[in-house]
Protein backbone atom coordinates (compact mmCIF):
# COMPACT_ATOMS: atom_id res chain seq x y z
CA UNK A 1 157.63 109.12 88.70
CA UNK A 2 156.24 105.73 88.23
CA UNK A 3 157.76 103.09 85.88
CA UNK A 4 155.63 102.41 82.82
CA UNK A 5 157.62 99.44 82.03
CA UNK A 6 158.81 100.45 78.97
CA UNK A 7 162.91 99.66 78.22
CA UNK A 8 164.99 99.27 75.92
CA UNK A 9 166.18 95.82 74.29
CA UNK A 10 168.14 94.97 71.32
CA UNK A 11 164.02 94.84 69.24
CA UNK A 12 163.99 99.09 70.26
CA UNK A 13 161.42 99.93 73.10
CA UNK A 14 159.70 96.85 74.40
CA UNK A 15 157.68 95.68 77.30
CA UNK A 16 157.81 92.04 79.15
CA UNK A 17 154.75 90.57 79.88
CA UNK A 18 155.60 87.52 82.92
CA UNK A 19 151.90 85.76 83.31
CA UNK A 20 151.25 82.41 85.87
CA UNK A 21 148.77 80.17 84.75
CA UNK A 22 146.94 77.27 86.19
CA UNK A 23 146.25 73.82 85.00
CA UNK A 24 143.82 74.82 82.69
CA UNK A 25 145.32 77.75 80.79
CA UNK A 26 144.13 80.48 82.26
CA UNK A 27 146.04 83.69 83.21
CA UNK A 28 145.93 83.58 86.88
CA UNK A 29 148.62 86.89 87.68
CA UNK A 30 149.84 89.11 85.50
CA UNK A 31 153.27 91.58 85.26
CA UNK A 32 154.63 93.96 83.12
CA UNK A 33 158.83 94.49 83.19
CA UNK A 34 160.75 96.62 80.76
CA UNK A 35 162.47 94.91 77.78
CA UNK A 36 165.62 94.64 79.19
CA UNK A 37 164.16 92.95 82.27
CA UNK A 38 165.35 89.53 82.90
CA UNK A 39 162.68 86.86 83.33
CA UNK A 40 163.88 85.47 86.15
CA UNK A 41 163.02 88.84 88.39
CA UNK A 42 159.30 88.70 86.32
CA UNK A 43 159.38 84.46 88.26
CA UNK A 44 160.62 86.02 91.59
CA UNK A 45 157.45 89.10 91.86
CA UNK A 46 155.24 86.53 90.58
CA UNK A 47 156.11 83.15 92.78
CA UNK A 48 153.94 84.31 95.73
CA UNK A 49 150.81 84.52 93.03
CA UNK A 50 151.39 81.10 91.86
CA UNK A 51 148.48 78.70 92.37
CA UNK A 52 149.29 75.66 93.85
CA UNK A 53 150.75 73.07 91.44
CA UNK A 54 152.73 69.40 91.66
CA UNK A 55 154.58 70.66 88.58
CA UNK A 56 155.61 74.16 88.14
CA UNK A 57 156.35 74.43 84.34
CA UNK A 58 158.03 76.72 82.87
CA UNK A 59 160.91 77.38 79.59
CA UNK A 60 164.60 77.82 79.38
CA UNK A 61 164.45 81.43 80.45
CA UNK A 62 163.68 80.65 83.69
CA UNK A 63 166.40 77.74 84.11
CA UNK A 64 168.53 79.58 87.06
CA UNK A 65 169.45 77.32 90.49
CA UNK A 66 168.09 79.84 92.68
CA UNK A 67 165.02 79.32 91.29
CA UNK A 68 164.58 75.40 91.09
CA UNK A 69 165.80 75.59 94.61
CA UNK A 70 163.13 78.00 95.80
CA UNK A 71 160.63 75.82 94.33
CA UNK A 72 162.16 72.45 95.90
CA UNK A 73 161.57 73.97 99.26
CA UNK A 74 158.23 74.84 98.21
CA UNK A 75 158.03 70.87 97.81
CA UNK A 76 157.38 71.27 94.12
CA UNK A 77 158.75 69.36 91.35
CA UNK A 78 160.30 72.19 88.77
CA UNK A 79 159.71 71.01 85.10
CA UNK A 80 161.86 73.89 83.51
CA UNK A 81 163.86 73.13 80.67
CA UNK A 82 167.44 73.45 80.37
CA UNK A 83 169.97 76.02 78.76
CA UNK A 84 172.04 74.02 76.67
CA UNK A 85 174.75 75.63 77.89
CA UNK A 86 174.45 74.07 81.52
CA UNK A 87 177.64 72.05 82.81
CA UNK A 88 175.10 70.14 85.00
CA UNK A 89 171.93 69.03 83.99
CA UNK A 90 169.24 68.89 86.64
CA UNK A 91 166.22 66.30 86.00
CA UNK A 92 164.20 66.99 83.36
CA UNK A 93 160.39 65.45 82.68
CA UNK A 94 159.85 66.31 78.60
CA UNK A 95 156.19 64.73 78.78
CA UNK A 96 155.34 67.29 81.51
CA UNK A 97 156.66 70.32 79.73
CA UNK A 98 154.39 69.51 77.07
CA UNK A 99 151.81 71.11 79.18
CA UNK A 100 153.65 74.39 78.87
CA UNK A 101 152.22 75.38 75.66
CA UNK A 102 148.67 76.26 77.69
CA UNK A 103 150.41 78.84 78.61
CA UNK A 104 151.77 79.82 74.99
CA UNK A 105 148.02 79.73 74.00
CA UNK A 106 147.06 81.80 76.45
CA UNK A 107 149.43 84.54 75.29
CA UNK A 108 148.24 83.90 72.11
CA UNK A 109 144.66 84.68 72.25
CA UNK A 110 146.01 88.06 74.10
CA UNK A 111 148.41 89.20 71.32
CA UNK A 112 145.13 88.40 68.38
CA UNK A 113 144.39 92.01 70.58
CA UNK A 114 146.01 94.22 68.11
CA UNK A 115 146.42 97.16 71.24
CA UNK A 116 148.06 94.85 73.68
CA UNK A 117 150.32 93.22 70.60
CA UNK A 118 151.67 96.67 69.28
CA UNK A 119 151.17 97.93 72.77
CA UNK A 120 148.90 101.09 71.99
CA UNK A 121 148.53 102.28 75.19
CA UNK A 122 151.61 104.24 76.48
CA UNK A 123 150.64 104.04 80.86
CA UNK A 124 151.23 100.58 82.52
CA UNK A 125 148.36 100.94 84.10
CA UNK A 126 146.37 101.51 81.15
CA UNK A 127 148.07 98.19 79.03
CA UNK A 128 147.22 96.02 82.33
CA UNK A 129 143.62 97.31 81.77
CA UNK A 130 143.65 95.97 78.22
CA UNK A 131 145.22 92.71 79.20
CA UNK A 132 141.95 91.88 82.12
CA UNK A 133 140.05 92.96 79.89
CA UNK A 134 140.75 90.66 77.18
CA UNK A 135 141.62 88.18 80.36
CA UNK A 136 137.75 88.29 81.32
CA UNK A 137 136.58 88.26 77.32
CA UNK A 138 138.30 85.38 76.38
CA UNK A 139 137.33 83.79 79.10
CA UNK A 140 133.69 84.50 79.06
CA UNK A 141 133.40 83.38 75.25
CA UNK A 142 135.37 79.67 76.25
């Protein structure tokens, strides 16, 4: 049986959505995980979607080593901000990550979608649907 990415996570039965954007904002890949997912294994299935970019930007969630490495050998420069729990802190650009909230936006003007906020549909396949279809709205109106 195929997954429907539905799990469970301390908020009941939820559903990840991992997106990569480009420079300008807009939803480039898309991925749905189940709740309890980690978001570093939504970064790993979407790294080999990523358009190219100097600065890979991305929040605390993603702050792993395995990860910052990957994208050094990529010869990126990883603007992820750091757990404050970290014993070392890697380097850290603050006037980069600013950018990061065009991606915020972005998953903002797909959650004013009242179906893809409350998740509606119950098939991945069908939610995916909903969120390229909202993808290519919002995009046409902008």
């Amino acid at each position: 049986m195929q997954s429907q990415a539905i799990g469970r996570s301390r908020g009941g039965r939820t559903t990840r959505i991992h997106a990569v954007a480009d420079e300008q904002g807009r939803i480039a890949a898309v991925l749905l995980t189940p709740g309890q997912a980690s978001d570093i294994s939504g970064a790993r299935a979407l790294l080999p979607t990523m358009p190219p970019s100097e600065d890979p930007i991305a929040d605390k969630a993603y702050d792993a080593d395995d990860l910052r490495a990957f994208l050094t050998r990529q010869g990126t420069r990883p603007v992820i901000s750091p757990m404050p729990n970290r014993r070392a802190i890697p380097a850290f650009d603050p006037v980069a990550y600013r950018k990061r909230n065009l991606i915020e936006r972005a998953f903002y003007r797909l959650k004013d979608w009242r179906a893809i906020a409350t998740r509606y549909d119950k098939t991945a396949r069908n939610v995916l649907a909903g969120i390229c279809l909202v993808l290519a709205v919002t995009s046409w109106i902008s």
